[in-house]
Every structure is written in C-alpha cells, then in structure tokens.
Protein backbone atom coordinates (compact mmCIF):
# COMPACT_ATOMS: atom_id res chain seq x y z
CA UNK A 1 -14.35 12.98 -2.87
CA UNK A 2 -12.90 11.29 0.40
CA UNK A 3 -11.46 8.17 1.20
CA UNK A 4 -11.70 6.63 4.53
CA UNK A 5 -9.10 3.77 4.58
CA UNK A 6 -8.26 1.95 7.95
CA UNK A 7 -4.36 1.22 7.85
CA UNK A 8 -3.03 -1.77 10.26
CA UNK A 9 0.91 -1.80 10.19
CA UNK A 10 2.71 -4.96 10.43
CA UNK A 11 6.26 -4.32 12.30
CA UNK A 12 9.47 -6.26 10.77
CA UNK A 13 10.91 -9.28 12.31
CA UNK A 14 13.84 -10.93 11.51
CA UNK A 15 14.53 -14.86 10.50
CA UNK A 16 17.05 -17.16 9.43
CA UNK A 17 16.57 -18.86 5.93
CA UNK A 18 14.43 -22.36 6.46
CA UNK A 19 11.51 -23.24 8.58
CA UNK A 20 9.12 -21.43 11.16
CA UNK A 21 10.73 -18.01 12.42
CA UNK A 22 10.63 -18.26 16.45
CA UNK A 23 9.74 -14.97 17.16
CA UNK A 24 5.66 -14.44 17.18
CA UNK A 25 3.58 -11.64 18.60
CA UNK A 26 0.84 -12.19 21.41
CA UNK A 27 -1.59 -9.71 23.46
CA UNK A 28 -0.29 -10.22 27.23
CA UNK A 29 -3.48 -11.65 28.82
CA UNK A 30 -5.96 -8.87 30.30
CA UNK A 31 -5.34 -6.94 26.81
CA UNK A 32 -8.21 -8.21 24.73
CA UNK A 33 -8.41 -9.67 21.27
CA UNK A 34 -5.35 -9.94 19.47
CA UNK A 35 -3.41 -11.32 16.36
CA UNK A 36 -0.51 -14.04 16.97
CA UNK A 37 1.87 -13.68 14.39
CA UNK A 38 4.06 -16.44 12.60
CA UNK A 39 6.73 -15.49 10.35
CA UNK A 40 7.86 -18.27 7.84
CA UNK A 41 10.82 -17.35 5.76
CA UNK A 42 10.34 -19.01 1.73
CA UNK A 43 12.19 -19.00 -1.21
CA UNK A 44 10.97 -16.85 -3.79
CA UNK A 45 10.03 -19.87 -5.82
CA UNK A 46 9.08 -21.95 -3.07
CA UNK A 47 4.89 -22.88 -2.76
CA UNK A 48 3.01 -21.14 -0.04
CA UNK A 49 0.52 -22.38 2.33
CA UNK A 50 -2.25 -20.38 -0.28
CA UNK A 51 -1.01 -23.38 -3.05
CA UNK A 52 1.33 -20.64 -5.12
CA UNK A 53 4.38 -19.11 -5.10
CA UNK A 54 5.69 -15.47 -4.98
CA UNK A 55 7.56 -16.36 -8.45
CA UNK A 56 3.82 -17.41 -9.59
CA UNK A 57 1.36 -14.50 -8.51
CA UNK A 58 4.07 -12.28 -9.52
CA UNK A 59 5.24 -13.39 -12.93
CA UNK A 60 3.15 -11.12 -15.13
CA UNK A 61 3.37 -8.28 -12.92
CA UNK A 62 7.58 -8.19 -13.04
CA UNK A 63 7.77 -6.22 -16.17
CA UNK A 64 7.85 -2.76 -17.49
CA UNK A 65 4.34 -1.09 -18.57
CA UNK A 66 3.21 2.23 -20.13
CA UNK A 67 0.39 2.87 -17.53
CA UNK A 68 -2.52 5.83 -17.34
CA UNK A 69 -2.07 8.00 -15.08
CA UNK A 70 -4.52 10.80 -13.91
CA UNK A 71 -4.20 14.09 -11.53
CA UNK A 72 -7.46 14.45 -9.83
CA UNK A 73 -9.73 17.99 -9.01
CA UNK A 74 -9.49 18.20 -5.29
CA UNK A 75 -13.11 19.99 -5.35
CA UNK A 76 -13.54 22.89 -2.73
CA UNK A 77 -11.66 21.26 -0.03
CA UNK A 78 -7.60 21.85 -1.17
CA UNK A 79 -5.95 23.48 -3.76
CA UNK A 80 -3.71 21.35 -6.36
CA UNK A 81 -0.57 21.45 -8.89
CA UNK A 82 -0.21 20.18 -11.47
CA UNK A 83 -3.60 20.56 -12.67
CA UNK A 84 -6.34 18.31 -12.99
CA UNK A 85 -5.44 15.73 -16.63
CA UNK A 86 -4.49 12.49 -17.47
CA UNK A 87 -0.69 11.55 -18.44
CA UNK A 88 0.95 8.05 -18.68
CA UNK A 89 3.97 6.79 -16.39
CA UNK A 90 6.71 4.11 -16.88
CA UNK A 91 5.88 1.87 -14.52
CA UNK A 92 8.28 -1.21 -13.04
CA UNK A 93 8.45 -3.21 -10.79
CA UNK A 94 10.98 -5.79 -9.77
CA UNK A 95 12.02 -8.41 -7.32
CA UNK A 96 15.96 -7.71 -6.42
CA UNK A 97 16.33 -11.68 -4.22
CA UNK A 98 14.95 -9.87 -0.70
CA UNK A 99 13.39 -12.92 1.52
CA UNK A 100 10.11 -13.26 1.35
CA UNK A 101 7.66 -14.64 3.86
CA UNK A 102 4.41 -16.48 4.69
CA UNK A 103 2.81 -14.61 7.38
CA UNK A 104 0.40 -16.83 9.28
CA UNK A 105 -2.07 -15.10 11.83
CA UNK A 106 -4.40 -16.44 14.58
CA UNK A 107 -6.68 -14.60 16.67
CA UNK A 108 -6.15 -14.89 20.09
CA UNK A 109 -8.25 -14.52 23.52
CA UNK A 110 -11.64 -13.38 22.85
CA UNK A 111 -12.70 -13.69 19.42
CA UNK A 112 -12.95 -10.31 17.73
CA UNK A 113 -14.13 -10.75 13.89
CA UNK A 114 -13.70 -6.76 13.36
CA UNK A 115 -10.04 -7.32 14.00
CA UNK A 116 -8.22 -8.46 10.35
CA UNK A 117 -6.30 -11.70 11.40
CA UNK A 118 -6.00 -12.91 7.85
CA UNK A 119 -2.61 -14.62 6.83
CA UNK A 120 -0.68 -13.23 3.91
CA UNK A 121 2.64 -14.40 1.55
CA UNK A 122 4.94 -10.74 2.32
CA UNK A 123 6.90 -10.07 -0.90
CA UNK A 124 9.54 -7.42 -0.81
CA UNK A 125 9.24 -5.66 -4.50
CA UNK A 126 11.42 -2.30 -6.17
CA UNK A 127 8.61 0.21 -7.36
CA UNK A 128 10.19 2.50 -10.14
CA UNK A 129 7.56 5.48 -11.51
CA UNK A 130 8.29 7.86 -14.40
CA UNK A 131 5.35 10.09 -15.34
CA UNK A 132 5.84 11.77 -18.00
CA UNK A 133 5.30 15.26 -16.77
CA UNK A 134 8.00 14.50 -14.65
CA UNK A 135 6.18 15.39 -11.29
CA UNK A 136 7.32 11.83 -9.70
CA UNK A 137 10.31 10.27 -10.67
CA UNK A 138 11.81 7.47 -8.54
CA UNK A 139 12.08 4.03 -7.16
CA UNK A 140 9.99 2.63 -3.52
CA UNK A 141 11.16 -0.13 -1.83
CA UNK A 142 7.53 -1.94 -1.22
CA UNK A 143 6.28 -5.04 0.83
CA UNK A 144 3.94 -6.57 -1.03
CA UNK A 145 0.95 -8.15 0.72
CA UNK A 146 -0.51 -11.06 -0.76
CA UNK A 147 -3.30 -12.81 0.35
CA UNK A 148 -5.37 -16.08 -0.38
CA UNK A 149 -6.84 -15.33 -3.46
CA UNK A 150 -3.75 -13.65 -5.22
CA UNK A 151 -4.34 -10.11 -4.60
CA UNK A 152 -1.74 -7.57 -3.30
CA UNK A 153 -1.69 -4.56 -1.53
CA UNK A 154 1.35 -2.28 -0.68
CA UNK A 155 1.91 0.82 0.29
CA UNK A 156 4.78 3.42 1.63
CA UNK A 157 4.99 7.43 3.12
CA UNK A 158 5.69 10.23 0.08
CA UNK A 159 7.77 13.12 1.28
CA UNK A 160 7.91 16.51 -0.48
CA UNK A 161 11.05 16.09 -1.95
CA UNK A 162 9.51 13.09 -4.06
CA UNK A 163 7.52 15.16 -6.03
CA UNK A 164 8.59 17.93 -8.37
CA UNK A 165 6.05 20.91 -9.44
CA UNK A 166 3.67 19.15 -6.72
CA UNK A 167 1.65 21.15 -4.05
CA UNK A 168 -1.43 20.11 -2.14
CA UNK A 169 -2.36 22.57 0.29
CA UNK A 170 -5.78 21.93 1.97
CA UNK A 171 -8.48 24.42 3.44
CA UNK A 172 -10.43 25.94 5.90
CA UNK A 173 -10.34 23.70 8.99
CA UNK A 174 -8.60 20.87 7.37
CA UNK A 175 -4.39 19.96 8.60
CA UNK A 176 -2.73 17.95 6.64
CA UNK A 177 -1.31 14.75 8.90
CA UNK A 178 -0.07 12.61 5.73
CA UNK A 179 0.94 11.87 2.29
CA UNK A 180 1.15 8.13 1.08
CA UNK A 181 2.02 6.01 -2.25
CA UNK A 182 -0.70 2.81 -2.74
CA UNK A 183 -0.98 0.08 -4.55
CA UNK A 184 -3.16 -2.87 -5.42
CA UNK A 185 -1.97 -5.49 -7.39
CA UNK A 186 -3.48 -9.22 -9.04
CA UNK A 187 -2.42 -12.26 -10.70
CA UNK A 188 -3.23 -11.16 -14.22
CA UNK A 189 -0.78 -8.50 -14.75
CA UNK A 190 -2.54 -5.66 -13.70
CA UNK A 191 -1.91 -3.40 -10.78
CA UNK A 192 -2.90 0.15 -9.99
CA UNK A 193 -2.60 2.60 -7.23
CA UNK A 194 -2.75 6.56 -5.86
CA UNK A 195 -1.31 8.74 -3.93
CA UNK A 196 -3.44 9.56 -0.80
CA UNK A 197 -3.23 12.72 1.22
CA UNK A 198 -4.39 12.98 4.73
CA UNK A 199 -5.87 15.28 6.98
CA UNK A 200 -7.77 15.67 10.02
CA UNK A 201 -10.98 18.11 10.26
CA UNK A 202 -11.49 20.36 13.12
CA UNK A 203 -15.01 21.05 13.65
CA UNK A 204 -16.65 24.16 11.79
CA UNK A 205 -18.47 24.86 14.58
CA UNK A 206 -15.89 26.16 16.97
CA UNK A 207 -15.85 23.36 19.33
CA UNK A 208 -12.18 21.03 19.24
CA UNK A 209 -14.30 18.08 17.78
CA UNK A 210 -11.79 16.29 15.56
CA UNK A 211 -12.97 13.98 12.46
CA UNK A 212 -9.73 12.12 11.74
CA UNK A 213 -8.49 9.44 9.23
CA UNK A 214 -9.98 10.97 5.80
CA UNK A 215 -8.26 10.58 3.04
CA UNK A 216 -8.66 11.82 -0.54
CA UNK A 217 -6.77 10.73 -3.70
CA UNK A 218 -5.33 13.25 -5.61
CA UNK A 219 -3.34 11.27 -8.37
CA UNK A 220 -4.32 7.38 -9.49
CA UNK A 221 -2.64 5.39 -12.07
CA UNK A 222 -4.11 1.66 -13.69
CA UNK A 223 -1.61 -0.90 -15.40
CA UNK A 224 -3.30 -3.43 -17.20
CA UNK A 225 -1.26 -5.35 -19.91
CA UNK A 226 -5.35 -5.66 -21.65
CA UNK A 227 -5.85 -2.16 -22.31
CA UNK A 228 -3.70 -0.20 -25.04
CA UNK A 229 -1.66 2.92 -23.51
C-alpha cells in the first residue's frame, strides 16, 4: 500500500509569556499567495480562541495506555524486520510546563484556497513508546497541532539508532529519502499513529523521471481507552 501525505513545516519562533508575539511571517510582495503567521503565547490552562484549553482537549489523552500495535507486510516493494504481527506498546504521553501557543493564520495577497492557512492551538507534549518486542523504546519530544474541532496531529524524523532489530530496505528503483514517527490524536482519549518510510521512484523505464513524496506505513499503533488491550 502507499501513502501520499503532503507535509507543510511550521518553523519555531520565539515569545515572551503574555499577549500577541511580534514576530509574524509574510510573502514579500511579487511572491504569490502566502500564510501570515501570529504567534500567541497561552498558559496551558488558559482558553483558546477555538473556546478550549490545551489542559481541556488534552486531559484524557495525558495518561498511560496499553495500546495495539501492528508491523505491517511491505508487499513486493521493500523487504521488512521484524515480521509482519500485531504486539501491544506502553504508550505515554505527557505535558512537562513547555509554552504553548495559539497559532493564528491569514492568507495573504492573492487568495489561494489549495494553500492550508488554518489556525491551530501548538502544544508541546513528551511521547514515551515501549513495544513489547522491544524494537522501539524511547521518548519524542512532539508539537502537538490542534485545530478547531479538537483534533491533533504531530509528528517527528526516526533515525536508525531508534529502532532495535528494525530494517526496511526498499527495492528495485525505489531510494529511501525518509523515515518519520506520526500521530493523530482527539478529545476522547484516543490517539494513534505509524511510522512512515519514504522514498522516491525512479522511472522503470530508463528515463530520470522521478515520482517523489510516497510514503508507506510499515508499523501503526491505535490507543483508545474504549477498546480492551
């Protein structure tokens, strides 16, 4: 199976505690469409602009769970280890005082409705995963990104020395470009997630055609405090 996933990075910038951060991003004119950025620095309890807090969205999700966790069969395209099976994973996640942020975004010059402009509450969160075939053991430092209906995405680059007993080696044509942890979370408790590994595909046909940005997910975990694992 492949994933195609579109990935827009949102660059750090720094604010003192209370009101409207002064630094904010613009396109020069002549550039085109463009987001203008507005960093807002809240308390961790404090209500957002979306009518909730971080402390709120987040209060079911700041726990320990026993999650499922599943290796998947990379089909013809790579070769895997550990095999393809379901496991379980200690999964926590916590919020260690970091400042968090409303994150308010405008579109600017021409409009441009394929370009994501949408404002989010930024919540940095500790990620700590235990599976328990002991291929990933550790803890991510995560910025959760929460939008207007509650829902949270995050996400962070794996090396090779996060994994133990882990190889994905792809084939033929394909080169692997990148390996990343992420994760999707919601107001009710439940979050889940995957690794992702990336690759571009040179064209079988001898030519230096590239097909870039497809992703496939080779692990996947769910946490939901409803179902019994």
């Amino acid at each position: 199976m492949r994933w195609f996933v579109l990935a827009i990075a949102v660059s750090e910038m720094s604010a003192g505690c209370g009101g409207v951060s002064e630094e904010s991003r613009r396109t020069p004119p002549g550039e085109g469409p463009a987001c203008e950025v507005t960093r807002q620095p809240l308390a961790f309890d404090e209500e957002s602009p979306f009518g909730f807090s971080a402390q709120s969205n987040l209060e079911q999700l700041l726990t320990t769970q026993s999650c499922l966790w599943g290796w998947n069969d990379p089909g013809v395209e790579a070769t895997q280890e550990p095999p393809p099976g379901n496991t379980h994973a200690a999964m926590e996640l916590r919020y260690d005082g970091a400042q968090v942020y409303f994150v308010e975004q405008h579109r600017v010059a021409d409009p441009d409705y394929s370009l994501d402009c949408e404002s989010y509450l930024e919540v940095p969160l500790a990620l700590r995963i235990q599976t328990d075939d002991h291929v990933l053991a550790r803890d991510f430092d995560l910025r959760l990104e929460v939008d207007f209906q509650g829902l949270g995405t995050a996400s962070t680059d794996l090396k090779n020395e996060d994994l133990q007993g882990y190889h994905y080696t792809w084939n033929e044509s394909w080169k692997h470009t990148n390996r990343s942890l992420e994760m999707s979370t919601n107001s009710s408790g439940r979050h889940e997630g995957a690794i992702l590994e990336e690759a571009d595909d040179n064209a079988h046909d001898g030519s230096d055609e590239v097909f870039d940005g497809s992703r496939y997910r080779s692990a996947g975990w769910t946490c939901d405090p409803a179902l019994p694992f």
